[in-house]
Protein backbone atom coordinates (compact mmCIF):
# COMPACT_ATOMS: atom_id res chain seq x y z
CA UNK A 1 -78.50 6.21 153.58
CA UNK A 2 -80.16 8.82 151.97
CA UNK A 3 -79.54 12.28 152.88
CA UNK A 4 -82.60 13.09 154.77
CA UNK A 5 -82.78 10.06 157.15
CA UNK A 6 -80.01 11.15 159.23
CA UNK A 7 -81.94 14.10 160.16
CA UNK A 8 -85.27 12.36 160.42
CA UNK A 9 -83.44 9.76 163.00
CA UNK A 10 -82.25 11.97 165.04
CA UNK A 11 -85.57 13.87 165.45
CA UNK A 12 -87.19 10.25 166.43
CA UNK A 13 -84.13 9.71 168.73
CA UNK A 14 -84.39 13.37 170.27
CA UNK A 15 -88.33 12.91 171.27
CA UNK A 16 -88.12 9.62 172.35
CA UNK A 17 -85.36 11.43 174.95
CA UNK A 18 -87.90 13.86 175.89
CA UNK A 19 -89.47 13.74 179.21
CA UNK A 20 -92.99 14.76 177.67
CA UNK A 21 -93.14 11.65 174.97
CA UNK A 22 -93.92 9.22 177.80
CA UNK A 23 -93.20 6.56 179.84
CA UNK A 24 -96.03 4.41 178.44
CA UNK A 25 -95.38 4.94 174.96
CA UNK A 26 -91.30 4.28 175.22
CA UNK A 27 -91.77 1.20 177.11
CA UNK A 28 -94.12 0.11 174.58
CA UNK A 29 -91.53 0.60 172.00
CA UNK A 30 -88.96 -1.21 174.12
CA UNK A 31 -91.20 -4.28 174.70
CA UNK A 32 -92.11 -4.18 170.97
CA UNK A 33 -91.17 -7.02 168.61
CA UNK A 34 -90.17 -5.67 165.14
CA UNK A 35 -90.36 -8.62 163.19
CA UNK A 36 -93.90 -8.75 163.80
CA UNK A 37 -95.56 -5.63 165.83
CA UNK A 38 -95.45 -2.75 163.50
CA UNK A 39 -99.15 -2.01 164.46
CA UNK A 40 -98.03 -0.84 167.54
CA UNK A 41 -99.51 2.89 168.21
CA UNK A 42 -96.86 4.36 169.37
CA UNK A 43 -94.58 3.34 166.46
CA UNK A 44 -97.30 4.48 163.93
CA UNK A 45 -96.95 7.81 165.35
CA UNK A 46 -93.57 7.99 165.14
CA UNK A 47 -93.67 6.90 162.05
CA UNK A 48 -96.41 8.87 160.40
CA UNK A 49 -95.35 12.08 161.93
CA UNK A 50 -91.49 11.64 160.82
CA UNK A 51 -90.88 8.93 158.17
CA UNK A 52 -92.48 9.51 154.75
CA UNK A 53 -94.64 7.40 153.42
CA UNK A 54 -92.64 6.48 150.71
CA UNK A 55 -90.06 4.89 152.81
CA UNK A 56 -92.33 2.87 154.67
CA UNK A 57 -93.16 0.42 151.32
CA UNK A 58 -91.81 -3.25 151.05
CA UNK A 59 -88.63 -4.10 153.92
CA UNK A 60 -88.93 -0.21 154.64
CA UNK A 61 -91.60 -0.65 157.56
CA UNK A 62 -89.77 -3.84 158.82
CA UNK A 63 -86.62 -1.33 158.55
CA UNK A 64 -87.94 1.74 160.64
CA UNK A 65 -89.77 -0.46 163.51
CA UNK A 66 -86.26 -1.80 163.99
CA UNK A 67 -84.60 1.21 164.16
CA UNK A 68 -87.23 2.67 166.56
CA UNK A 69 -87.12 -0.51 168.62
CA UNK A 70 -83.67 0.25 169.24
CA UNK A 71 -83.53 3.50 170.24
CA UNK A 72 -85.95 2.99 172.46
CA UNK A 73 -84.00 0.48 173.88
CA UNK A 74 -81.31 3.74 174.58
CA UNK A 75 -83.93 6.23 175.73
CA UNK A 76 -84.08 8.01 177.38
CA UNK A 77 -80.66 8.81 178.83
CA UNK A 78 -78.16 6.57 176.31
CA UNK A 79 -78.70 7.50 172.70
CA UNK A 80 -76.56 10.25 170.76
CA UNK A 81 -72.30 9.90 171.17
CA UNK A 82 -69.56 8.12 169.65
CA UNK A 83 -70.35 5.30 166.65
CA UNK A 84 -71.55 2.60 167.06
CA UNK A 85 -68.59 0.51 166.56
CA UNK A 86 -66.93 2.61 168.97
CA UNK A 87 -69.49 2.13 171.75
CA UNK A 88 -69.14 -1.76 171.39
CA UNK A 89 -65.77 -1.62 171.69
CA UNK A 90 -66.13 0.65 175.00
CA UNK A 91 -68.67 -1.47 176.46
CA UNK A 92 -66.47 -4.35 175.73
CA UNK A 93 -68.36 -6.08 173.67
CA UNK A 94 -67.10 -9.65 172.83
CA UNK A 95 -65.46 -10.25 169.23
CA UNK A 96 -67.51 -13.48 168.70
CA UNK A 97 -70.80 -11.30 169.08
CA UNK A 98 -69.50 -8.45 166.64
CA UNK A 99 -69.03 -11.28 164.55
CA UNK A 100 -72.81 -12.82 164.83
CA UNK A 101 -73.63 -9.33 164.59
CA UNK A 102 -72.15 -8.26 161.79
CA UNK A 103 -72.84 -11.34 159.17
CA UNK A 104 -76.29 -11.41 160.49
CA UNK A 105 -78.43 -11.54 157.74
CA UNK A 106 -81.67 -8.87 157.43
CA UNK A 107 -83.90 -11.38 159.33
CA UNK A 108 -81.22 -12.20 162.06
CA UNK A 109 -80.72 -8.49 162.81
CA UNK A 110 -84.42 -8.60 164.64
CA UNK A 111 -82.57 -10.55 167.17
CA UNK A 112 -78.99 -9.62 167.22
CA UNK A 113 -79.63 -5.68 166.82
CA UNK A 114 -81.57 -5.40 170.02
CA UNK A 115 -79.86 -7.60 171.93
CA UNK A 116 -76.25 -5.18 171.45
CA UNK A 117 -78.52 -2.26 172.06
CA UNK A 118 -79.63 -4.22 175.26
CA UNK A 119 -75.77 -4.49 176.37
CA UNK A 120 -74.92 -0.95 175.59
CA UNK A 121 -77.30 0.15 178.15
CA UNK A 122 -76.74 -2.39 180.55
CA UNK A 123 -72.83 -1.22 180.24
CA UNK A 124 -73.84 2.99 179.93
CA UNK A 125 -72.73 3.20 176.80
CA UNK A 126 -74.50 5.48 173.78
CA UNK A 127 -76.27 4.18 171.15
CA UNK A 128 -75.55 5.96 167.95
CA UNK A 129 -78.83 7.10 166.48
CA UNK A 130 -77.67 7.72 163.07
CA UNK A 131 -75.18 4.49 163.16
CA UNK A 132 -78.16 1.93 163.89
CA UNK A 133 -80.24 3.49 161.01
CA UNK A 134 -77.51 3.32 158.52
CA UNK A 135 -77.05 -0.48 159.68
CA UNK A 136 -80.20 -1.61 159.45
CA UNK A 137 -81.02 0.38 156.59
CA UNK A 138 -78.44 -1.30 153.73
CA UNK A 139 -78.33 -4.43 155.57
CA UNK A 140 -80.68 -5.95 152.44
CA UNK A 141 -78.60 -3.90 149.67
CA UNK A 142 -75.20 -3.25 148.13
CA UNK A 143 -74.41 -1.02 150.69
CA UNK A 144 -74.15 -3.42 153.21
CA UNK A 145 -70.67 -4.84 153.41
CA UNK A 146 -69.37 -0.71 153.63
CA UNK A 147 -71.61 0.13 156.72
CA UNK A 148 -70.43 -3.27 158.28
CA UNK A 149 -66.93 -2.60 157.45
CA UNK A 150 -67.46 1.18 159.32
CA UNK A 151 -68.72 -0.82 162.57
CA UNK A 152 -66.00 -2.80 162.74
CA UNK A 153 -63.32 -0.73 162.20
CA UNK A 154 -64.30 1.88 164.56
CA UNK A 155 -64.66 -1.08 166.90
CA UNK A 156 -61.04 -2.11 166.58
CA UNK A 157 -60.05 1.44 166.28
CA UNK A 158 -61.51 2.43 169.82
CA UNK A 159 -59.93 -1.31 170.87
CA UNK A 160 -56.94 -0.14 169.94
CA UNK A 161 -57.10 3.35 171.88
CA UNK A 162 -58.55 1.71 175.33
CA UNK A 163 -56.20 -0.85 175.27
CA UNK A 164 -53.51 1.15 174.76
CA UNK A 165 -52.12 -1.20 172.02
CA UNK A 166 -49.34 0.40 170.01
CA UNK A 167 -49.82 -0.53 166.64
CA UNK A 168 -47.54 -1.86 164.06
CA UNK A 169 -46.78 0.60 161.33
């Protein structure tokens, strides 16, 4: 993830938390599909006011709708916290869907992505801003297999911890 996008997602992530971006506009963004609604207003000014252009060529508008599909699936009141991993494992999210989750391919994630944002909410659980970009951003590139690796282990990690499971050393 380049260095910048970190910041730039949590900007996105902090207005779509404020009260004055709108109802209208956030619901929009929930309702979106982002393998094939990118026109949608409300991501274009997102977009144009906080991603640069640059970033937006090829699988990079595909990328961002996405990631701003997602966190509007948090906002306003459950993005920010713990990783992502971590938040799965809290909300006790089944192994079998990590699984489909993780080997998801680029395409898949369209589906799959939202639909653990979905059950973070529905459990209260955080989404990690910064987490869901870094995941959907190397998802198509070398990079991949490391940010899938980080999900998982800080899901068994925080397993581990709420279960109380000594480990075997």
């Amino acid at each position: 993830m380049p260095p910048d996008t970190g910041e730039i997602v949590n900007k996105i992530a902090a207005l779509l938390r404020a009260e004055h971006f709108g109802n209208g506009p956030r619901a929009a963004l929930r309702r979106m599909d982002p393998a094939s609604n990118l026109g949608q207003p409300a991501l274009q000014r997102l977009l144009a006011d906080y991603v640069p252009d640059h970033w937006l060529n090829d699988r990079g508008m595909a990328d961002w709708g996405l990631i701003v599909h997602a966190l509007a699936l948090g906002s306003p009141g459950n993005l920010g916290g713990k990783s992502f991993g971590a938040s799965l494992a809290q909300a006790q999210y089944s192994e079998s869907r990590l699984a489909r989750l993780l080997q998801a391919d680029r395409a898949q994630l369209n589906d799959t992505l939202p639909r653990a944002c979905r059950f973070l909410v529905a459990k209260g659980e955080a989404i990690n801003p910064a987490g869901i970009a870094n995941f959907v951003l190397t998802a198509s590139d070398s990079r991949a297999d490391a940010a899938r690796v980080n999900i998982a282990r800080d899901f068994y990690r925080a397993s581990r911890v709420s279960s109380n499971t000594p480990t075997e050393d």
